[in-house]
C-alpha atoms as a PDB file:
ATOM      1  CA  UNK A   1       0.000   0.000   0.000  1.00  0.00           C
ATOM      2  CA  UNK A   2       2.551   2.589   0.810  1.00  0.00           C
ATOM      3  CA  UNK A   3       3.908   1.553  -2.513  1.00  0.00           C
ATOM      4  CA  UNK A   4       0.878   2.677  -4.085  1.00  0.00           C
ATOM      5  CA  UNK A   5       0.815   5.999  -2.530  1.00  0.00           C
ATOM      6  CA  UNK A   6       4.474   6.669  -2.828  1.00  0.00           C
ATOM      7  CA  UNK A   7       4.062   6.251  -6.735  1.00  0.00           C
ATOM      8  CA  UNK A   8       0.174   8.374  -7.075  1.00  0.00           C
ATOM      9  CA  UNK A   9       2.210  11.101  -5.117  1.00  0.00           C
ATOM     10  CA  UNK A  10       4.790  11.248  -7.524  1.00  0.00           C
ATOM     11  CA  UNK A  11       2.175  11.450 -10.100  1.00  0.00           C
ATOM     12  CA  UNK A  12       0.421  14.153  -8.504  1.00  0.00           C
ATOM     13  CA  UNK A  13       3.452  15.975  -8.400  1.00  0.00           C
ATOM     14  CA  UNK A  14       4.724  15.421 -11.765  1.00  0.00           C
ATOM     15  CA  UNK A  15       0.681  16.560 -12.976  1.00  0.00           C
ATOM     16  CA  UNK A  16       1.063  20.071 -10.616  1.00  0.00           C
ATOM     17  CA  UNK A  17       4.910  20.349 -12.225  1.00  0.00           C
ATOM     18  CA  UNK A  18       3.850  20.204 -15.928  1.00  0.00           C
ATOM     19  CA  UNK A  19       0.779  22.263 -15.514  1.00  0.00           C
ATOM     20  CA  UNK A  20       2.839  24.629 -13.663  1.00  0.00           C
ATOM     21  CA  UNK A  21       5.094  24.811 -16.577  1.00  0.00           C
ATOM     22  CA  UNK A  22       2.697  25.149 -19.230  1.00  0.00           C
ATOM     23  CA  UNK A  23       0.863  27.790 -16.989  1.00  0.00           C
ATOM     24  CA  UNK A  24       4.269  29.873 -17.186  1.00  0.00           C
ATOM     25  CA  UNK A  25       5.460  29.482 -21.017  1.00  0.00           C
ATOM     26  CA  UNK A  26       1.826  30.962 -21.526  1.00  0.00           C
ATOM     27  CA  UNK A  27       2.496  33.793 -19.350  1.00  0.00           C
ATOM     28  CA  UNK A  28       6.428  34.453 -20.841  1.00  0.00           C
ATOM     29  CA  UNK A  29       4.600  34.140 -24.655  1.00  0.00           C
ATOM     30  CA  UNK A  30       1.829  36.588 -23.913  1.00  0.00           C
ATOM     31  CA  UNK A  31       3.373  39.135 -21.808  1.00  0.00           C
ATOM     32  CA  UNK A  32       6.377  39.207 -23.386  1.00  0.00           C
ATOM     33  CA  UNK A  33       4.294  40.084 -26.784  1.00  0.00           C
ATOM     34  CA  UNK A  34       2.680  42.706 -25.028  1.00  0.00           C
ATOM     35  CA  UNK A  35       5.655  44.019 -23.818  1.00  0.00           C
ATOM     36  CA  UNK A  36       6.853  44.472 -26.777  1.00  0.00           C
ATOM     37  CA  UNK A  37       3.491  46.106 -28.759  1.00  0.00           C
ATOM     38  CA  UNK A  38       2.880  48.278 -25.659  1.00  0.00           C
ATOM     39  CA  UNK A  39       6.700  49.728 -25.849  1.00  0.00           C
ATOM     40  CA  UNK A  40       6.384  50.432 -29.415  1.00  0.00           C
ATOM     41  CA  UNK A  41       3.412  52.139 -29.243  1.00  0.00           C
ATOM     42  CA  UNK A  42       4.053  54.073 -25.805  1.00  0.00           C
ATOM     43  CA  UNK A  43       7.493  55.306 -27.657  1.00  0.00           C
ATOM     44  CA  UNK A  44       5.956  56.647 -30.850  1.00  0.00           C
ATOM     45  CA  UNK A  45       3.357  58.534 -29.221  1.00  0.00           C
ATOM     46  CA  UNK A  46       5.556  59.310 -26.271  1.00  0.00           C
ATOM     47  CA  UNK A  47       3.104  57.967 -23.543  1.00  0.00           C
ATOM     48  CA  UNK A  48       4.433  57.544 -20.436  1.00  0.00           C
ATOM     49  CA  UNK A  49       1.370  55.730 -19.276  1.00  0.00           C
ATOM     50  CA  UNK A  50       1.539  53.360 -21.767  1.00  0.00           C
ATOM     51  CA  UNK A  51       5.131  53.038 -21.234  1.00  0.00           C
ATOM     52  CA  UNK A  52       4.881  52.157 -17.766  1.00  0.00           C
ATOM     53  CA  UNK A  53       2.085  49.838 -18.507  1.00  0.00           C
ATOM     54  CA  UNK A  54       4.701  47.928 -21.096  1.00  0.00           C
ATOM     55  CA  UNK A  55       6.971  47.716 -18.111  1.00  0.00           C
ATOM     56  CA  UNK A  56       4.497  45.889 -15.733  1.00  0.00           C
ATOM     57  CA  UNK A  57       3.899  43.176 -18.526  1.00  0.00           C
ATOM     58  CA  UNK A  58       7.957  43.172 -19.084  1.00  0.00           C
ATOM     59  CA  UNK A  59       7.702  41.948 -15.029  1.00  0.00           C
ATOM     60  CA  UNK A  60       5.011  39.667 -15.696  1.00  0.00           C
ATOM     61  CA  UNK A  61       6.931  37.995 -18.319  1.00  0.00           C
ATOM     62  CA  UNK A  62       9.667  38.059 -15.655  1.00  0.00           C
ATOM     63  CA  UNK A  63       7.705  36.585 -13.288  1.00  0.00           C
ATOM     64  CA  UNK A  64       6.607  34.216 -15.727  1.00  0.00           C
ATOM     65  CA  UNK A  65      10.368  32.628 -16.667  1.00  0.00           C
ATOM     66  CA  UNK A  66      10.266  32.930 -12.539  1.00  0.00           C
ATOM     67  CA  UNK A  67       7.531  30.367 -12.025  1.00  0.00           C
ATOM     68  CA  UNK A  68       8.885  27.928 -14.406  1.00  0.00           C
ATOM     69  CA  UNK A  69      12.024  27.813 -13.010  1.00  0.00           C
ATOM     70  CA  UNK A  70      10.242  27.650  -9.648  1.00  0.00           C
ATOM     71  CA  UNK A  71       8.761  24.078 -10.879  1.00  0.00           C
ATOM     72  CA  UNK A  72      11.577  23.359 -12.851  1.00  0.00           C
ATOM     73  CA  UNK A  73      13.667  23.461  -9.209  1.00  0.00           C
ATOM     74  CA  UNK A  74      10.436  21.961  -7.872  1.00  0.00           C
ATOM     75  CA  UNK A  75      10.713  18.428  -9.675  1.00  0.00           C
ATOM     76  CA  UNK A  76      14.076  17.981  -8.199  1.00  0.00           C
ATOM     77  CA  UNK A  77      14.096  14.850  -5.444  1.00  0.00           C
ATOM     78  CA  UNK A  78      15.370  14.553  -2.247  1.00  0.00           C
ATOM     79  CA  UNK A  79      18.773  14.244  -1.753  1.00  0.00           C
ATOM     80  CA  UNK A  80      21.275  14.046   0.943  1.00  0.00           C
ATOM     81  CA  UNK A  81      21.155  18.122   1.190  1.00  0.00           C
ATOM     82  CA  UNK A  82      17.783  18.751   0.673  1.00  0.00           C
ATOM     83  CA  UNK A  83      16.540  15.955   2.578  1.00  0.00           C
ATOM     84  CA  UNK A  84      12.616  17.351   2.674  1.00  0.00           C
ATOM     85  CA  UNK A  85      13.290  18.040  -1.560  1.00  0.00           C
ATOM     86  CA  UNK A  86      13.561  21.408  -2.881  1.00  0.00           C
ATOM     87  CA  UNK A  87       9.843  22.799  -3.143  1.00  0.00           C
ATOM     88  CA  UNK A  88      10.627  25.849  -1.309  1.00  0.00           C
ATOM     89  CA  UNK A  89      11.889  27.088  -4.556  1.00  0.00           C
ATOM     90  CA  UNK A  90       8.583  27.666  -5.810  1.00  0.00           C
ATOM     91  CA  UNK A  91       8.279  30.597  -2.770  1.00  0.00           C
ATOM     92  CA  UNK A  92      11.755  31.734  -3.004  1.00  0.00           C
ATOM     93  CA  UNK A  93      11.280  32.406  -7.185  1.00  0.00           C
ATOM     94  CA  UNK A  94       8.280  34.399  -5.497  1.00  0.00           C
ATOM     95  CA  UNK A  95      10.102  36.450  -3.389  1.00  0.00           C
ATOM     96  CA  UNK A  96      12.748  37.149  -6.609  1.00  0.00           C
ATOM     97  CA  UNK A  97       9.778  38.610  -8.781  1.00  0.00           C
ATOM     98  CA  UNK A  98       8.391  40.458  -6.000  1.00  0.00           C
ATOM     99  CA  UNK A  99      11.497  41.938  -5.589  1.00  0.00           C
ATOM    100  CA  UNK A 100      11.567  42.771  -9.083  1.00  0.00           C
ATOM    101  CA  UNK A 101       8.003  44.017  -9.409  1.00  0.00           C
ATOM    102  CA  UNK A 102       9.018  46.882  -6.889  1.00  0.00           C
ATOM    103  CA  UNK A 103      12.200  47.864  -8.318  1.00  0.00           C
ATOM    104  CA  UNK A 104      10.317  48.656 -11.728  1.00  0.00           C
ATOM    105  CA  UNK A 105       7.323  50.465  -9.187  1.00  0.00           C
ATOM    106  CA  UNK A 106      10.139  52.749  -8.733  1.00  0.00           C
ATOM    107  CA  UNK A 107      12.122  53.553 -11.513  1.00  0.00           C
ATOM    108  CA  UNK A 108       8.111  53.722 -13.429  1.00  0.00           C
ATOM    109  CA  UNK A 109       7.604  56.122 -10.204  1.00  0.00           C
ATOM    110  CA  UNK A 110      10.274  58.574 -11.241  1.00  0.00           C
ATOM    111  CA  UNK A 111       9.917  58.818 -14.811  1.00  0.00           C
ATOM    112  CA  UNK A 112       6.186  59.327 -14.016  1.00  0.00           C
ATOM    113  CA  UNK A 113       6.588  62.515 -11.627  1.00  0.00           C
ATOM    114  CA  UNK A 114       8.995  64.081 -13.812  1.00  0.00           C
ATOM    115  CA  UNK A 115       6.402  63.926 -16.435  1.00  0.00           C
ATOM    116  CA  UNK A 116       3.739  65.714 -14.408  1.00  0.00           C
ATOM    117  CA  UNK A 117       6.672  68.475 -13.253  1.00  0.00           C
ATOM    118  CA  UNK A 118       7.680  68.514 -17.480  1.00  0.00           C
ATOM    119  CA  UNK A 119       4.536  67.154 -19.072  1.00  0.00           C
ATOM    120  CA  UNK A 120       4.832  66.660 -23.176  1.00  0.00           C
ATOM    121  CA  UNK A 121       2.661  66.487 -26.136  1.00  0.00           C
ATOM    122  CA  UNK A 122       0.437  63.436 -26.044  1.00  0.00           C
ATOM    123  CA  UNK A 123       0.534  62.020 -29.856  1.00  0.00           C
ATOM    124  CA  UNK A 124      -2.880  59.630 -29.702  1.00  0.00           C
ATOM    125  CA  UNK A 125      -2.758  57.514 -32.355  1.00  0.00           C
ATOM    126  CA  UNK A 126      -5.093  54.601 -33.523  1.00  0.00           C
ATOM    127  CA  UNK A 127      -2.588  51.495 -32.468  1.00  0.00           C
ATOM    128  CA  UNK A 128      -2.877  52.789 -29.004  1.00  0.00           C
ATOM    129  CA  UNK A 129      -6.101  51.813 -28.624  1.00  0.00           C
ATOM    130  CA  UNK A 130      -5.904  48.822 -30.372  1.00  0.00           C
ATOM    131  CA  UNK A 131      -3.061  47.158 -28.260  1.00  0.00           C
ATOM    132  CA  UNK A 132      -4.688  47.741 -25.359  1.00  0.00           C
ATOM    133  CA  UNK A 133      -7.609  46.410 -26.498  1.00  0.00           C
ATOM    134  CA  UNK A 134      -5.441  43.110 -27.460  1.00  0.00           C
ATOM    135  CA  UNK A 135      -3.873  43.072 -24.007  1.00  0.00           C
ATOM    136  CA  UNK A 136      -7.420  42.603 -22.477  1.00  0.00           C
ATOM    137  CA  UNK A 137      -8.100  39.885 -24.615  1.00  0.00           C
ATOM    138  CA  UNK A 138      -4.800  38.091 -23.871  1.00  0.00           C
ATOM    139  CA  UNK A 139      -4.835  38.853 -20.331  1.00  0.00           C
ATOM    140  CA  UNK A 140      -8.819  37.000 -20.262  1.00  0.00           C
ATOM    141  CA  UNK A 141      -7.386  34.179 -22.113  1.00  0.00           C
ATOM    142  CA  UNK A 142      -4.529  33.821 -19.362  1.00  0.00           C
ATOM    143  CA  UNK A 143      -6.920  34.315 -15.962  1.00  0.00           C
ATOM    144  CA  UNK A 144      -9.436  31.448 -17.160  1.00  0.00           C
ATOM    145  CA  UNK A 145      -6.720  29.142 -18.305  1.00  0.00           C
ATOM    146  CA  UNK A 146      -4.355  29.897 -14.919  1.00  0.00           C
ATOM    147  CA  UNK A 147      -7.713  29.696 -12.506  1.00  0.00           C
ATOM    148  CA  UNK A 148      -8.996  26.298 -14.775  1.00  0.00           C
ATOM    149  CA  UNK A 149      -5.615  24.023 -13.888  1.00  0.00           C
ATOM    150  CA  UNK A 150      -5.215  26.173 -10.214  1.00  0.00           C
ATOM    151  CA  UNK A 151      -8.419  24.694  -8.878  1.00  0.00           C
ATOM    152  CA  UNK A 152      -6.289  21.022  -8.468  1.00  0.00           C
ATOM    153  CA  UNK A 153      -2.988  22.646  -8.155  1.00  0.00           C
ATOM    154  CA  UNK A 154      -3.428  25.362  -5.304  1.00  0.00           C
ATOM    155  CA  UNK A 155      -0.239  26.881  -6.100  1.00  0.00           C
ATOM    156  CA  UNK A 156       0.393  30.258  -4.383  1.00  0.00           C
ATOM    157  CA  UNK A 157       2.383  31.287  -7.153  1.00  0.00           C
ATOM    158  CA  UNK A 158      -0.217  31.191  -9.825  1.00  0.00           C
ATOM    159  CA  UNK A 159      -2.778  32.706  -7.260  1.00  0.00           C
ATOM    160  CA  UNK A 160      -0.272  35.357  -7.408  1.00  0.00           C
ATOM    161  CA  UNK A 161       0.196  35.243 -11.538  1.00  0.00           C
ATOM    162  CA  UNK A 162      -4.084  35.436 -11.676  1.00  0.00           C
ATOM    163  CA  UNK A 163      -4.179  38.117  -9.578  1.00  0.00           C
ATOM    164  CA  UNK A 164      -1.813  40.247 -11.073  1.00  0.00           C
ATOM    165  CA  UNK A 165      -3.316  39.760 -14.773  1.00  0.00           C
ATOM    166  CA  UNK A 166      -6.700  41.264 -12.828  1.00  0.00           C
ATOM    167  CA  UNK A 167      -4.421  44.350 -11.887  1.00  0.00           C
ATOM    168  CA  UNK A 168      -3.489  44.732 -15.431  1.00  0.00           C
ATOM    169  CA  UNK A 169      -6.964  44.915 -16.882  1.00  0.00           C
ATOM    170  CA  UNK A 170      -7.815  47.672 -14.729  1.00  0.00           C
ATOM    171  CA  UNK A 171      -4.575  49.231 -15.594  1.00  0.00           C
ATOM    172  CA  UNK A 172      -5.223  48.509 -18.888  1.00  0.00           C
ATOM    173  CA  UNK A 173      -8.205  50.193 -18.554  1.00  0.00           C
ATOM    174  CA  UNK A 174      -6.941  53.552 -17.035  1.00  0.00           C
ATOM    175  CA  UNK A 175      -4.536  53.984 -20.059  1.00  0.00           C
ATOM    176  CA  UNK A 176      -7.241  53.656 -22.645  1.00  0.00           C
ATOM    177  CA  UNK A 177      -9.552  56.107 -20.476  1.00  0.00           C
ATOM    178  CA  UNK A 178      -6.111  58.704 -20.278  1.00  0.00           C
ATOM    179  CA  UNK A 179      -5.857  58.078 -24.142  1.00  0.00           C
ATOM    180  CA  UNK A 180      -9.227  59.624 -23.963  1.00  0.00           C
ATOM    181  CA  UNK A 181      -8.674  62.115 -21.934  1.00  0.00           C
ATOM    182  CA  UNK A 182      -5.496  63.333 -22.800  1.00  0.00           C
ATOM    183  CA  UNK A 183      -6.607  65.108 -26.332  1.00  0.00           C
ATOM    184  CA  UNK A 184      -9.487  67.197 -24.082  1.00  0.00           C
ATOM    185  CA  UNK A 185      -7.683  68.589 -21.521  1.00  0.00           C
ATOM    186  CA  UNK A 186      -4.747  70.554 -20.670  1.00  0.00           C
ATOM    187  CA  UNK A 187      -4.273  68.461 -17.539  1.00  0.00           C
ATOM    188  CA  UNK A 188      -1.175  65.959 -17.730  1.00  0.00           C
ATOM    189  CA  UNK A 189      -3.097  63.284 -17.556  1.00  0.00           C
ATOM    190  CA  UNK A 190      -0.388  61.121 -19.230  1.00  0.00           C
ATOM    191  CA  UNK A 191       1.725  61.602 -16.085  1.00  0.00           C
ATOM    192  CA  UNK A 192      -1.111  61.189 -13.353  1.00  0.00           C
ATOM    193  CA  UNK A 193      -1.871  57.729 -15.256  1.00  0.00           C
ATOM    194  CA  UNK A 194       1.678  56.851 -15.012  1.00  0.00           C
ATOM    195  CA  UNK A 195       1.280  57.349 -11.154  1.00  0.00           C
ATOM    196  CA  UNK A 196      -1.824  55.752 -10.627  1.00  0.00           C
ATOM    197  CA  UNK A 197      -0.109  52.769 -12.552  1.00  0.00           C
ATOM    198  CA  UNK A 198       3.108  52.528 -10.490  1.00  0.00           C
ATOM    199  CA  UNK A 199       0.736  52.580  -7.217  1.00  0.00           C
ATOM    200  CA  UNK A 200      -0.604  49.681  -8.614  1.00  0.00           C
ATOM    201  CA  UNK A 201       2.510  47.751  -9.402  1.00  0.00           C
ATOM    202  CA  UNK A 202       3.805  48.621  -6.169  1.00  0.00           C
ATOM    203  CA  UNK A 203       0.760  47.216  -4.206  1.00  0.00           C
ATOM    204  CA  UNK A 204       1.192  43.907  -6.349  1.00  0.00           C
ATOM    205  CA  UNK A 205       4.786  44.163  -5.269  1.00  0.00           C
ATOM    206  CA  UNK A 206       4.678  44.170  -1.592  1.00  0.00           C
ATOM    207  CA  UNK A 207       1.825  42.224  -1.446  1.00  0.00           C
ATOM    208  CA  UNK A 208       3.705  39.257  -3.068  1.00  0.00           C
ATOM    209  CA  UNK A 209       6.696  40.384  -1.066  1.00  0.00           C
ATOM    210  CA  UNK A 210       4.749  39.571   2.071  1.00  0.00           C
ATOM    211  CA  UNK A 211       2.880  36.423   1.107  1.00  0.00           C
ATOM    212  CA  UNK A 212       6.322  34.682   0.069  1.00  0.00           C
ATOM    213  CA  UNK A 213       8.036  35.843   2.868  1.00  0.00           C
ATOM    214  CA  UNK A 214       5.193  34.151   5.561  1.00  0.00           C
ATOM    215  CA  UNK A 215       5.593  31.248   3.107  1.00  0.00           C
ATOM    216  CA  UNK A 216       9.528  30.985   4.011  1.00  0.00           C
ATOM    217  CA  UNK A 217       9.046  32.002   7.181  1.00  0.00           C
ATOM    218  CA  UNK A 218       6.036  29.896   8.067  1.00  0.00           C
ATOM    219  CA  UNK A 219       2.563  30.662   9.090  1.00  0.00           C
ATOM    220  CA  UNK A 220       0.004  28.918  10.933  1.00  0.00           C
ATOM    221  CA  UNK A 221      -2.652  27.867   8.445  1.00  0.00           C
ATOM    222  CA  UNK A 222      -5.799  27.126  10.519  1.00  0.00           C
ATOM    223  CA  UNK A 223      -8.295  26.136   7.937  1.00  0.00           C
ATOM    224  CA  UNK A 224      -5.713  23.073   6.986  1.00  0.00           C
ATOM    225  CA  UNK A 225      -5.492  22.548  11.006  1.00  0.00           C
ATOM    226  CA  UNK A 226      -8.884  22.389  11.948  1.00  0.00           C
ATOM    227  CA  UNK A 227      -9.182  20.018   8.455  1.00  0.00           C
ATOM    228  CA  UNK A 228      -6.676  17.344  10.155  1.00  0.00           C
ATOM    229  CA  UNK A 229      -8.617  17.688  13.377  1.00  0.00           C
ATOM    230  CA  UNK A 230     -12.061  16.605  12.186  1.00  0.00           C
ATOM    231  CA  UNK A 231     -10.277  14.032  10.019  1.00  0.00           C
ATOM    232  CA  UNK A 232      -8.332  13.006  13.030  1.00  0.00           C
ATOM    233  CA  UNK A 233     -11.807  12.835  15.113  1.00  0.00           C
ATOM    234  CA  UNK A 234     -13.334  11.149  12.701  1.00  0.00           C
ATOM    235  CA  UNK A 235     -12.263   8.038  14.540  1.00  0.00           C
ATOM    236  CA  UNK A 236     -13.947   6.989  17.844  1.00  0.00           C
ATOM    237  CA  UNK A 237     -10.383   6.135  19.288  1.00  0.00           C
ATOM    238  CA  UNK A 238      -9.488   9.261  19.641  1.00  0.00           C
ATOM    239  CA  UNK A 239      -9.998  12.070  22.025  1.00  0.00           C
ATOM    240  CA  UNK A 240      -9.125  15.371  21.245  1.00  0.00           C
ATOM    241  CA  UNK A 241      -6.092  16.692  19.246  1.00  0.00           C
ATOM    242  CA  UNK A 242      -3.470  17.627  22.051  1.00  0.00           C
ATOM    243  CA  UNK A 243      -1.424  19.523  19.150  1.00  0.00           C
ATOM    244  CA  UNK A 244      -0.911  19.546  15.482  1.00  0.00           C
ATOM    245  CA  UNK A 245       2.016  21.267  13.768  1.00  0.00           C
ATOM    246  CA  UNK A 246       2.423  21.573   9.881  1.00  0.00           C
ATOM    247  CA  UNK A 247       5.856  21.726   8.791  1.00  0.00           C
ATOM    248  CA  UNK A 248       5.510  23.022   4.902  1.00  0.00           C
ATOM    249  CA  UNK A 249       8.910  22.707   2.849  1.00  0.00           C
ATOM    250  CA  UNK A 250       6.936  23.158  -0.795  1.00  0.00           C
ATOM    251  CA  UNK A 251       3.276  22.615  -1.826  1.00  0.00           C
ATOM    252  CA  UNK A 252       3.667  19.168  -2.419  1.00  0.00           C
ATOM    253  CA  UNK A 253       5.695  18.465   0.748  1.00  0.00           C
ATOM    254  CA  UNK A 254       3.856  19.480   3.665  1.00  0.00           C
ATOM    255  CA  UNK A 255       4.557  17.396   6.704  1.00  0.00           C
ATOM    256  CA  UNK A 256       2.099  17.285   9.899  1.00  0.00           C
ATOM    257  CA  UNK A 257       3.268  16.039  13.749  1.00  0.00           C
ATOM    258  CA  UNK A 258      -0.073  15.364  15.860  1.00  0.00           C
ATOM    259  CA  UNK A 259      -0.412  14.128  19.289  1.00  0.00           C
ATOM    260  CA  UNK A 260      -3.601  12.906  20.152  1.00  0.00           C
ATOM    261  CA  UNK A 261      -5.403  11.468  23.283  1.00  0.00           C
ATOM    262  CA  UNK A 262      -7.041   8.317  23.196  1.00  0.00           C
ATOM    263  CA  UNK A 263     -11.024   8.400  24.215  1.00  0.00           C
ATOM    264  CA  UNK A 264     -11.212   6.161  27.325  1.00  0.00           C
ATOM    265  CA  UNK A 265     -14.392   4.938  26.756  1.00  0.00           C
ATOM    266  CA  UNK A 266     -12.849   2.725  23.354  1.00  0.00           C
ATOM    267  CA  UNK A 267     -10.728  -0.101  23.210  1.00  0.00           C
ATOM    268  CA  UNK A 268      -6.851   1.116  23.537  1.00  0.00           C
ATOM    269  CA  UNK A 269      -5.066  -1.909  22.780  1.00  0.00           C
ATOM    270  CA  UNK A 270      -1.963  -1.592  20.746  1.00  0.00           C
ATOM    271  CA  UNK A 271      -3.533  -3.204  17.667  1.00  0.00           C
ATOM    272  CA  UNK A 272      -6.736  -1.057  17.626  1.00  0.00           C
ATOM    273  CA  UNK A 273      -4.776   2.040  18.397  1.00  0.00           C
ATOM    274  CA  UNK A 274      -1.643   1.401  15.549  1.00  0.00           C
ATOM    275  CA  UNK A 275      -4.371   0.406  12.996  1.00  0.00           C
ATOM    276  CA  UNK A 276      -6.059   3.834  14.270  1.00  0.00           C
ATOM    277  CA  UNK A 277      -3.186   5.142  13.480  1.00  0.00           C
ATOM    278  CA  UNK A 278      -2.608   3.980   9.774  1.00  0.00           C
ATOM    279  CA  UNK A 279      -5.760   4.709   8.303  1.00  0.00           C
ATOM    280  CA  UNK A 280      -5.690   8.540  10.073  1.00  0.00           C
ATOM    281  CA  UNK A 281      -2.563   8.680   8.168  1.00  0.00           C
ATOM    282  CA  UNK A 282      -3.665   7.466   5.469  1.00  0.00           C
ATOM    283  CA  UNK A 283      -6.465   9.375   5.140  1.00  0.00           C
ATOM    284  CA  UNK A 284      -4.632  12.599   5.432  1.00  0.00           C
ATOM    285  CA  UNK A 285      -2.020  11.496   2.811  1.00  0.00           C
ATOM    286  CA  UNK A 286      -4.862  10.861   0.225  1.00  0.00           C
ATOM    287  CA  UNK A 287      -7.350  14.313   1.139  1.00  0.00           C
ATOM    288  CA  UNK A 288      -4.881  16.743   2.196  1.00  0.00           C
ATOM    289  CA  UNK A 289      -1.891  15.633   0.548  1.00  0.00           C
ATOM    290  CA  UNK A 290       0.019  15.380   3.791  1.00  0.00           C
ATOM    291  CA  UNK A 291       3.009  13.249   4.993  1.00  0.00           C
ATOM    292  CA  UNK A 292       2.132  12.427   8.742  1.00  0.00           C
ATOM    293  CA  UNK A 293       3.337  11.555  12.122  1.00  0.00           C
ATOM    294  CA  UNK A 294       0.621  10.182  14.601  1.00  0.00           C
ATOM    295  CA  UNK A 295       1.539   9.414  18.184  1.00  0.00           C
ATOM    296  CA  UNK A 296      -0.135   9.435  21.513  1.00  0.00           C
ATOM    297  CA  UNK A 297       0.511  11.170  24.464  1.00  0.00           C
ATOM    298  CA  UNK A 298       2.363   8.702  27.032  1.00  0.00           C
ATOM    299  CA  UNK A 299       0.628  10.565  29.922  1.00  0.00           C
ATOM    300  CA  UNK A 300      -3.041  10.172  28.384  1.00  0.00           C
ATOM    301  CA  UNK A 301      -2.427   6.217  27.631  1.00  0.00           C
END
């Protein structure tokens, strides 16, 4: 048996690695092609705005390469090193692009004030509508197919991926209403957009900053605890939970040390309790994914 679910967990984890992957080529293809529209556009009509918006999708593409190298790391065994395997990579590739997202937040940042202290002729030209139009499109395509394969997966990092492709639409969306604007007004609306913009990508910065750092650090996850519990209760055996810690070194390696009470109104004999034991265990492996030690607390035996 634990044959069997040694070799369906390496399947599982191969399945979240590829999908992973494919999610990320997807995201280096498209971003990287709207990169590369939205900075030819933004510098023939000198648009800051749509400048800095090529610049978030340039760190999206970053990200991107990021993530797959994130699985890529991911898929890599134990070994005598890395004894719990290396799926902490996934959540230190996180912390990289977050660290990247706000270094662009600020260089975007300056180039955008100096264009509100020296604004400049706004050149609005058909093509700028039209890419940004594309990039809504694209970035559609890439939330439904990211959320689709994320409902099985659960991975953090393309939570992440999804929820900054919603920040770009609405970016998106504020550089096609300053196009608009910008021809009607003697505001410089080009600049304020750029601002408004670099808020953005600074709030997707430090809020992926912060969820990969709890991730390395390690938080207490209290839906998955009180999960284990009722599974753990499940079983007339036992108790009450004395304590339960989850020890996560990746998504797909999450190990959980519970000490439990036995309920002294069952039958405690070594046999009832160790088979107890295995199927809790068991149980866990195959709902939560989790690798698990179960032992009793001498004093409540």
């Amino acid at each position: 048996m634990e044959n069997k679910s040694s070799g369906a967990r390496i399947h599982a984890e191969n399945v979240r690695i590829n999908y992973g992957r494919r999610a990320g080529i997807l995201g280096v293809i498209g971003n990287c092609t709207l990169f590369l529209l939205k900075f030819a556009v933004g510098t023939a009509s000198n648009s800051i705005a749509i400048i800095a918006d090529s610049f978030n999708n340039l760190m999206d593409c970053t990200g991107s390469f990021i993530t797959i190298l994130g699985f890529h790391i991911s898929a890599k065994g134990r070994d005598s090193r890395h004894p719990f395997g290396h799926g902490r990579a996934e959540y230190l590739c996180g912390l990289f692009i977050a660290l990247i997202i706000l270094s662009a937040a600020i260089s975007l940042g300056k180039s955008s004030v100096q264009r509100l202290m020296e604004p400049e002729t706004l050149t609005v030209t058909l093509p700028m509508f039209l890419v940004p139009l594309a990039s809504v499109l694209i970035k559609t395509f890439l939330i439904m197919y990211i959320t689709r394969i994320n409902r099985s997966l659960d991975s953090s990092a393309l939570r992440a991926a999804v929820r900054e492709d919603y920040a770009d639409m609405l970016i998106t969306a504020l550089t096609i209403l300053t196009l608009l604007a910008a021809p009607r007004t003697d505001i410089p609306a080009d600049g304020i957009a750029g601002l408004v913009i670099t808020v953005f990508i600074l709030w997707s910065g430090l809020t992926a900053l912060r969820e990969n750092m709890d991730l390395l650090m390690g938080t207490a996850d209290r839906q998955l605890t009180e999960q284990i519990c009722s599974i753990i209760l499940g079983y007339d055996i036992f108790g009450r939970v004395i304590s339960c810690a989850v020890h996560d070194y990746g998504p797909s390696a999450k190990t959980a040390v519970i000490c439990v009470a036995l309920n002294p109104h069952c039958s405690r004999d070594a046999k009832s309790v160790s088979a107890a034991i295995s199927e809790a265990s068991e149980c866990l492996r195959s709902r939560l994914g989790l690798s698990c030690v179960i032992y009793c607390d001498p004093r409540e035996v």
